[in-house]
N, C-alpha and C. Protein backbone atom coordinates (compact mmCIF):
# COMPACT_ATOMS: atom_id res chain seq x y z
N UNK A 1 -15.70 -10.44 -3.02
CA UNK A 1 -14.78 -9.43 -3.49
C UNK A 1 -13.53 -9.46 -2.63
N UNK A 2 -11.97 -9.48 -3.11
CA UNK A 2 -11.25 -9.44 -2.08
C UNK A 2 -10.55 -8.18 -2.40
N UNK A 3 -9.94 -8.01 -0.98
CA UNK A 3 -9.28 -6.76 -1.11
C UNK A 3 -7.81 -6.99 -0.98
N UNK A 4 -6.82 -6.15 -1.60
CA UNK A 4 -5.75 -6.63 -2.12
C UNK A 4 -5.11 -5.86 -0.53
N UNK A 5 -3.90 -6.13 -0.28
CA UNK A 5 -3.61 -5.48 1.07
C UNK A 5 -2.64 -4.14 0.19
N UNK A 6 -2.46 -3.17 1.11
CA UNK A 6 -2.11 -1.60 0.22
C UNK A 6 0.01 -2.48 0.08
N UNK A 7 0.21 -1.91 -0.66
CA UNK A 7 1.83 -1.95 -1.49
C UNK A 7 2.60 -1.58 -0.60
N UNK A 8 3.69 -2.06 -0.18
CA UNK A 8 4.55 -1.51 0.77
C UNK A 8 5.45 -0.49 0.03
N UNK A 9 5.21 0.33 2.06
CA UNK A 9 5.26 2.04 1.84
C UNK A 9 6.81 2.30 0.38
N UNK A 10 7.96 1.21 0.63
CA UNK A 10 9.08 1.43 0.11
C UNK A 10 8.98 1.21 -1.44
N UNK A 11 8.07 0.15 -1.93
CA UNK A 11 7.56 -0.09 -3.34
C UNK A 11 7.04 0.87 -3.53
N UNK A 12 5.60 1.81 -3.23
CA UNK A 12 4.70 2.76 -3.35
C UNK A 12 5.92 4.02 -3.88
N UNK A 13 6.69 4.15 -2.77
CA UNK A 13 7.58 5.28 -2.99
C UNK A 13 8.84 5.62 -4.01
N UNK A 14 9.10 3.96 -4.40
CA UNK A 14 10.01 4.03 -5.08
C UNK A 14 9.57 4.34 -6.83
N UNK A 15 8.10 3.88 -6.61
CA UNK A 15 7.54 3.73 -7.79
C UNK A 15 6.88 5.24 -8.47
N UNK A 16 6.66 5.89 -6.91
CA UNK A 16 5.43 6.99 -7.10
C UNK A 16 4.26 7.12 -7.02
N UNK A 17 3.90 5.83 -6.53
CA UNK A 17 2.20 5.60 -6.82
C UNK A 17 1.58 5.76 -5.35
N UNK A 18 0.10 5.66 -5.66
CA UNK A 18 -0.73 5.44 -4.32
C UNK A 18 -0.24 4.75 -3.07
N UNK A 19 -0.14 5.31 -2.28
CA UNK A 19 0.41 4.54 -1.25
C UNK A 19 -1.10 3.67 -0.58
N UNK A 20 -2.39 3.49 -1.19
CA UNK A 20 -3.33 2.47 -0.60
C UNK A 20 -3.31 1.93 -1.73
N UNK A 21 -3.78 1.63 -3.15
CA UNK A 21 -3.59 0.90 -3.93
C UNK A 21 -2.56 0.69 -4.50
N UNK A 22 -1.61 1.16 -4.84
CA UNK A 22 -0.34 1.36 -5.36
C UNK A 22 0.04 1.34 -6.89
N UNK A 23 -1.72 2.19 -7.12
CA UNK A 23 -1.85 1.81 -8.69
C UNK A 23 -1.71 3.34 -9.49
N UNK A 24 -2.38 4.53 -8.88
CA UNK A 24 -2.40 5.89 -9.46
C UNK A 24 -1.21 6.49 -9.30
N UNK A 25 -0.92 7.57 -9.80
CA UNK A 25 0.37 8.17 -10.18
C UNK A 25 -0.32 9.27 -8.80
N UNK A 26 1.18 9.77 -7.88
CA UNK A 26 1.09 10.14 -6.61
C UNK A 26 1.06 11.86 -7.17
N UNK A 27 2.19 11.79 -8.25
CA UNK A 27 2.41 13.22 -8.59
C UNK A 27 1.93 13.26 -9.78
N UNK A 28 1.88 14.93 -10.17
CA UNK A 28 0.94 15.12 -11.17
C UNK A 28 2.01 15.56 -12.14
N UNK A 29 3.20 16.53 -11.57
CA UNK A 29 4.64 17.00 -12.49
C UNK A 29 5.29 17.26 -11.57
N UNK A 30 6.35 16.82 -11.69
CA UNK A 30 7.38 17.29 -11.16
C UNK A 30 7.64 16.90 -9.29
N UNK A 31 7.39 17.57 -8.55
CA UNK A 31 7.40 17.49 -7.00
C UNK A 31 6.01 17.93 -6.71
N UNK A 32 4.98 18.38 -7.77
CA UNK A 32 3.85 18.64 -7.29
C UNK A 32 2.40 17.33 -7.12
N UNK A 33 2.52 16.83 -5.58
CA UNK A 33 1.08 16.26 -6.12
C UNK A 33 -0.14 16.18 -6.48
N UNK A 34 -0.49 14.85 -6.64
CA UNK A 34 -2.35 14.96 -7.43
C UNK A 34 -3.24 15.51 -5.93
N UNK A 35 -4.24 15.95 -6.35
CA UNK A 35 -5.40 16.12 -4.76
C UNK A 35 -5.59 14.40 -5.02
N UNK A 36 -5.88 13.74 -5.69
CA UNK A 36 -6.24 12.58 -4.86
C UNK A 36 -6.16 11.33 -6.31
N UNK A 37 -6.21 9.95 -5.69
CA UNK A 37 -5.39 9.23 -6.72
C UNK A 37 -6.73 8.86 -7.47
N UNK A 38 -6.18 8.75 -8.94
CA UNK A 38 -6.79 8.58 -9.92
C UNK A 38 -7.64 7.06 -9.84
N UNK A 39 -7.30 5.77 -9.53
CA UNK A 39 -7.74 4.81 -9.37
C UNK A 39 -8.81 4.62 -8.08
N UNK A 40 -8.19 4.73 -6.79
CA UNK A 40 -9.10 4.71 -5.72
C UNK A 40 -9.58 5.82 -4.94
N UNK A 41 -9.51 7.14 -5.36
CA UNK A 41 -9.96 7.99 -5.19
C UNK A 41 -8.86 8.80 -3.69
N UNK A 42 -8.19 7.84 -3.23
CA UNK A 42 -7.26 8.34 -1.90
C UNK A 42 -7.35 9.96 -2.00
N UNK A 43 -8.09 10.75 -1.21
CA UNK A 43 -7.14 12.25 -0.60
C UNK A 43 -5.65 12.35 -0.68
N UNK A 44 -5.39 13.30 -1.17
CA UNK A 44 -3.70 13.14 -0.64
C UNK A 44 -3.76 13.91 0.00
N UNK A 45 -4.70 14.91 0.83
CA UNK A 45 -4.69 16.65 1.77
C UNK A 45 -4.04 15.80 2.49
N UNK A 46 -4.13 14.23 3.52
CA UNK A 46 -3.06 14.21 4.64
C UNK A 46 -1.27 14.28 4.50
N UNK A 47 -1.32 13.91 3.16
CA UNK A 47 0.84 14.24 3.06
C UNK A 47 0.80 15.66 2.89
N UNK A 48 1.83 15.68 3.94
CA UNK A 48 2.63 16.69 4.51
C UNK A 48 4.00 15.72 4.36
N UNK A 49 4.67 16.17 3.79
CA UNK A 49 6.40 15.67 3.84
C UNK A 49 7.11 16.74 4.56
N UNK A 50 7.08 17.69 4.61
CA UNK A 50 7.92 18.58 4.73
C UNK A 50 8.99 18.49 4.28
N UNK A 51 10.04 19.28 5.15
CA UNK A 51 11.54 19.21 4.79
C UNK A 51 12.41 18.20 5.09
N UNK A 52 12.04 17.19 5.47
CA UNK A 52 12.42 15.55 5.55
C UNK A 52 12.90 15.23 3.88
N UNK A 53 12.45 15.32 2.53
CA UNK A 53 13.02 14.55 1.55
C UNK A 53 14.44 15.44 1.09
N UNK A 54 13.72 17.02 1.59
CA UNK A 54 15.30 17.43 0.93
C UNK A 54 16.63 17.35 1.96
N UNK A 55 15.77 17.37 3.50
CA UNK A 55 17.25 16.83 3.97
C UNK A 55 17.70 15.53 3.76
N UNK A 56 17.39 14.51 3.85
CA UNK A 56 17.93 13.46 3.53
C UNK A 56 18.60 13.50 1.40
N UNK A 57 17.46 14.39 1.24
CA UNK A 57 18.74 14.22 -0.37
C UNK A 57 19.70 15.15 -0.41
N UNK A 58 20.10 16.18 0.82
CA UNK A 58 21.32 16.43 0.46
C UNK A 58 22.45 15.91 1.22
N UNK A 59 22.42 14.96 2.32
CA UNK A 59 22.91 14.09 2.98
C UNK A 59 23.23 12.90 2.06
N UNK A 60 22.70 12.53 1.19
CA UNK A 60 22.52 11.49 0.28
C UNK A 60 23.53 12.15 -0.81
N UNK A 61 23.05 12.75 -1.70
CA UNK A 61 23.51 13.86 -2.68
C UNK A 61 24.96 13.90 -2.67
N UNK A 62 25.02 14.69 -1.29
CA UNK A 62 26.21 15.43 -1.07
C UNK A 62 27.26 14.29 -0.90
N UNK A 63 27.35 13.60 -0.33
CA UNK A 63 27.94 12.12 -0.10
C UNK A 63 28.30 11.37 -1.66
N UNK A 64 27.50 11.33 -1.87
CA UNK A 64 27.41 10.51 -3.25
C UNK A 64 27.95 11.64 -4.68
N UNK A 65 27.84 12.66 -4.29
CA UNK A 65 28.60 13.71 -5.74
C UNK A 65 29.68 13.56 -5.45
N UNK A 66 29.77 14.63 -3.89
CA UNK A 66 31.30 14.73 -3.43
C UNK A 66 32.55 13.50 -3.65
N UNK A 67 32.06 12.19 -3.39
CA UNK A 67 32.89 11.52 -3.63
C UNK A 67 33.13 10.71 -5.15
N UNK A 68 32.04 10.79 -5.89
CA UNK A 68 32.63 10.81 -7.44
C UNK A 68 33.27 11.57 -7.65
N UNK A 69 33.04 12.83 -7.46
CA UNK A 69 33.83 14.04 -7.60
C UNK A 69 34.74 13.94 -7.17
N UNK A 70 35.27 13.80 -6.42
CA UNK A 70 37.25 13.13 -5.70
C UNK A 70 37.20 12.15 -6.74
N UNK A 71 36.57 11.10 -6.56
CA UNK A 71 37.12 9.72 -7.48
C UNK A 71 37.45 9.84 -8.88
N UNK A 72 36.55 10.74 -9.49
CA UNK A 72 37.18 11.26 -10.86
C UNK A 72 38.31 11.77 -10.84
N UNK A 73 38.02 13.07 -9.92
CA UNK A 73 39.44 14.30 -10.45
C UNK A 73 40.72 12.70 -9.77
N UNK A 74 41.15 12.04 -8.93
CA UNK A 74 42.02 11.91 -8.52
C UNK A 74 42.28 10.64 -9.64
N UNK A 75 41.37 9.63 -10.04
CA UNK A 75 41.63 8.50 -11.45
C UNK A 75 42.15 9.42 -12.55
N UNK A 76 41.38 10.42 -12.97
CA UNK A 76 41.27 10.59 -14.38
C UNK A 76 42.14 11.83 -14.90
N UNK A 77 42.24 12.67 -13.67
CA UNK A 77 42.66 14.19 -13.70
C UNK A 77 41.96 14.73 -14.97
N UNK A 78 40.69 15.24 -15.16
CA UNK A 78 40.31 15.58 -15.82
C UNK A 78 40.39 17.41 -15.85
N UNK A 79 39.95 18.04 -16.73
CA UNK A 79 40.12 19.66 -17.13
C UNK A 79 39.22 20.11 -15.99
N UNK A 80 39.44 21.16 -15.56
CA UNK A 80 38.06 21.73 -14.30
C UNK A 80 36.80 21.86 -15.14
N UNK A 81 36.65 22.24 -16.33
CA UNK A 81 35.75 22.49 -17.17
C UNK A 81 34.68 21.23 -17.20
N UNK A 82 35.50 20.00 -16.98
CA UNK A 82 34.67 18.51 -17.27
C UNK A 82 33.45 18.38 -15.93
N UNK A 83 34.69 18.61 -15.36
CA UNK A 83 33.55 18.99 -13.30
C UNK A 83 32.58 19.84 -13.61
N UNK A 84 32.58 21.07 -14.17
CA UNK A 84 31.44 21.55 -14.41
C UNK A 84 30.58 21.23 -14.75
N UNK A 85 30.95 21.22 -16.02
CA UNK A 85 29.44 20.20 -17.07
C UNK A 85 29.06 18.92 -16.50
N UNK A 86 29.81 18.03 -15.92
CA UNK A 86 29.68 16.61 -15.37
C UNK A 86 28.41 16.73 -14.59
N UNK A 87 29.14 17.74 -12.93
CA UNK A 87 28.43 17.91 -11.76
C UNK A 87 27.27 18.46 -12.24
N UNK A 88 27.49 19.74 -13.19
CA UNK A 88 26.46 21.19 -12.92
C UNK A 88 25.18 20.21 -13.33
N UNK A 89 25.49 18.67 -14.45
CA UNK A 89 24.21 18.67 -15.21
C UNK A 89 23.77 17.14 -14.22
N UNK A 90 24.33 16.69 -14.14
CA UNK A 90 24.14 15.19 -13.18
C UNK A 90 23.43 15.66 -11.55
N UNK A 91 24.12 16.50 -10.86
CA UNK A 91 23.76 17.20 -9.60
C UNK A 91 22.18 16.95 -9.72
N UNK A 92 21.77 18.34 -10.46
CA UNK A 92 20.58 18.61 -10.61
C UNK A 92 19.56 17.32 -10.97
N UNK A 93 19.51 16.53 -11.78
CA UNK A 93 18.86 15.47 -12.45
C UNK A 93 18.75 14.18 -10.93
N UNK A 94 19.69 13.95 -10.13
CA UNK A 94 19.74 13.06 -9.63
C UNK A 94 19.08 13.49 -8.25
N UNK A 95 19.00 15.26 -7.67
CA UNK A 95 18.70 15.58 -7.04
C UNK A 95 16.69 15.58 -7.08
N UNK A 96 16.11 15.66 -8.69
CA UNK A 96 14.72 15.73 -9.02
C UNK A 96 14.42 13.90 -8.64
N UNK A 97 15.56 13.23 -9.04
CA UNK A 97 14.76 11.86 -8.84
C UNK A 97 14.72 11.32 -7.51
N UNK A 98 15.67 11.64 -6.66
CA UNK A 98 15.88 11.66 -4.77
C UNK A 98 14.74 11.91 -4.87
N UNK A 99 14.29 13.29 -4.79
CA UNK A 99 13.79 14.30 -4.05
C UNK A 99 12.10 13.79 -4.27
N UNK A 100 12.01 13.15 -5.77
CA UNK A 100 10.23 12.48 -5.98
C UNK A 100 10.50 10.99 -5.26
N UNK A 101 11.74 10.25 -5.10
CA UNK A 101 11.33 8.99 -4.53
C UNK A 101 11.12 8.86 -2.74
N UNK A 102 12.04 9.87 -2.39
CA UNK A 102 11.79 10.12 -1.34
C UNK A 102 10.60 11.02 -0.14
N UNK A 103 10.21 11.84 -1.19
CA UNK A 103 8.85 12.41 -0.82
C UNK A 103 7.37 11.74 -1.11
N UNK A 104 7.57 11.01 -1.80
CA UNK A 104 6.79 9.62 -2.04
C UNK A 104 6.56 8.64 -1.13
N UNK A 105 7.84 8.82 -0.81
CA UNK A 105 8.22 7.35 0.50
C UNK A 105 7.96 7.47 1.74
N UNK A 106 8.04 8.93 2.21
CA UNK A 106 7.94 9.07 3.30
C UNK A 106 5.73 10.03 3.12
N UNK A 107 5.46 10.42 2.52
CA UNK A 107 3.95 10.47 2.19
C UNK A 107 3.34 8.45 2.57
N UNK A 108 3.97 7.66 1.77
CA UNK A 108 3.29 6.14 1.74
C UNK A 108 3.42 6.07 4.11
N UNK A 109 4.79 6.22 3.82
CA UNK A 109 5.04 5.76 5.33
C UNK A 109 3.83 6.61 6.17
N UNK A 110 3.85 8.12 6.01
CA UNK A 110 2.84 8.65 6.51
C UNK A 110 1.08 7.84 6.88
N UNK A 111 0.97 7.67 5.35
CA UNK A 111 -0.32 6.78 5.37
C UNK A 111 -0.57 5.61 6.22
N UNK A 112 1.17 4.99 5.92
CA UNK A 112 0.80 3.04 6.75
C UNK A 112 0.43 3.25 7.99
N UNK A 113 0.88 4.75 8.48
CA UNK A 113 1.33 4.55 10.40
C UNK A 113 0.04 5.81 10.71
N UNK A 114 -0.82 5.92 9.68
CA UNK A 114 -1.87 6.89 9.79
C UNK A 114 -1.40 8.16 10.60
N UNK A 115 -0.59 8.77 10.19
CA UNK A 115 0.48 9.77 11.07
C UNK A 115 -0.77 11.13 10.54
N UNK A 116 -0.45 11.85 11.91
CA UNK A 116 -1.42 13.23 12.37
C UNK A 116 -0.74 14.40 12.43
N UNK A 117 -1.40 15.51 12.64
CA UNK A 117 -0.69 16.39 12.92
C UNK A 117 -0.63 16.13 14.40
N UNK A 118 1.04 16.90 15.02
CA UNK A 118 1.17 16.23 16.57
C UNK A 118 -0.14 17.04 17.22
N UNK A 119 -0.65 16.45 18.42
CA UNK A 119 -1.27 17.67 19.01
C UNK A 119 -3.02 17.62 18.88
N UNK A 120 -3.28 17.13 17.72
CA UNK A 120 -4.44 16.71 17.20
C UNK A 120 -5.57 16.10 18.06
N UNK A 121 -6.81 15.75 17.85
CA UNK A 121 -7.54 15.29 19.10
C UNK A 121 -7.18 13.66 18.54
N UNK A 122 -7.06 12.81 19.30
CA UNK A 122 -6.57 11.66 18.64
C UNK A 122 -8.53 11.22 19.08
């Protein structure tokens, strides 16, 4: 029987899946995950992401709107009204797909480096 080696953490995360097989779906909807993966049975009780995916997506985010947002209004001079609808509906959408690839990514990384709570009896 061979065993396949687990998916790297950045594939796993980008994809969503198991970070040991890299075959079950990590989340169940939305930002919420599964208790444990559908294929190899993985726990997920050890991810803990915390507030690591949303800071990095609004560092990310913010960078990346803000400056379409200049690059439009200053090419196109568009109506303020267009910024609204543009940002109000793009913002949000790009912020749900950050926010699952990156909490994904850093859950897989968790797993590769078997990360603990600090403090723990090792």
């Amino acid at each position: 029987m061979s065993v396949t080696p687990p998916p790297s953490p950045f594939v796993a995360g980008i994809r969503g899946k198991c970070p040991r097989c890299g075959q079950g779906s990590l989340f169940r909807s939305g930002l919420a995950l599964n208790t444990r993966c559908s294929r190899c049975g993985l726990n997920y009780a050890f991810a803990d992401s915390g507030d690591g995916p949303a800071v990095f997506a609004i560092l990310i985010l913010g960078f990346l709107v803000l400056g379409s947002a200049l690059l439009v209004e200053f090419k196109l001079h568009p109506p303020v009204w267009v910024h609204v609808v543009l940002w109000g509906l793009l913002t949000p959408l790009l912020a749900l797909a950050l926010l699952r690839m990156l909490k994904a990514t850093l859950i897989a990384l968790q797993y590769k480096h078997n990360a603990g709570d600090a403090g723990a009896g090792d």
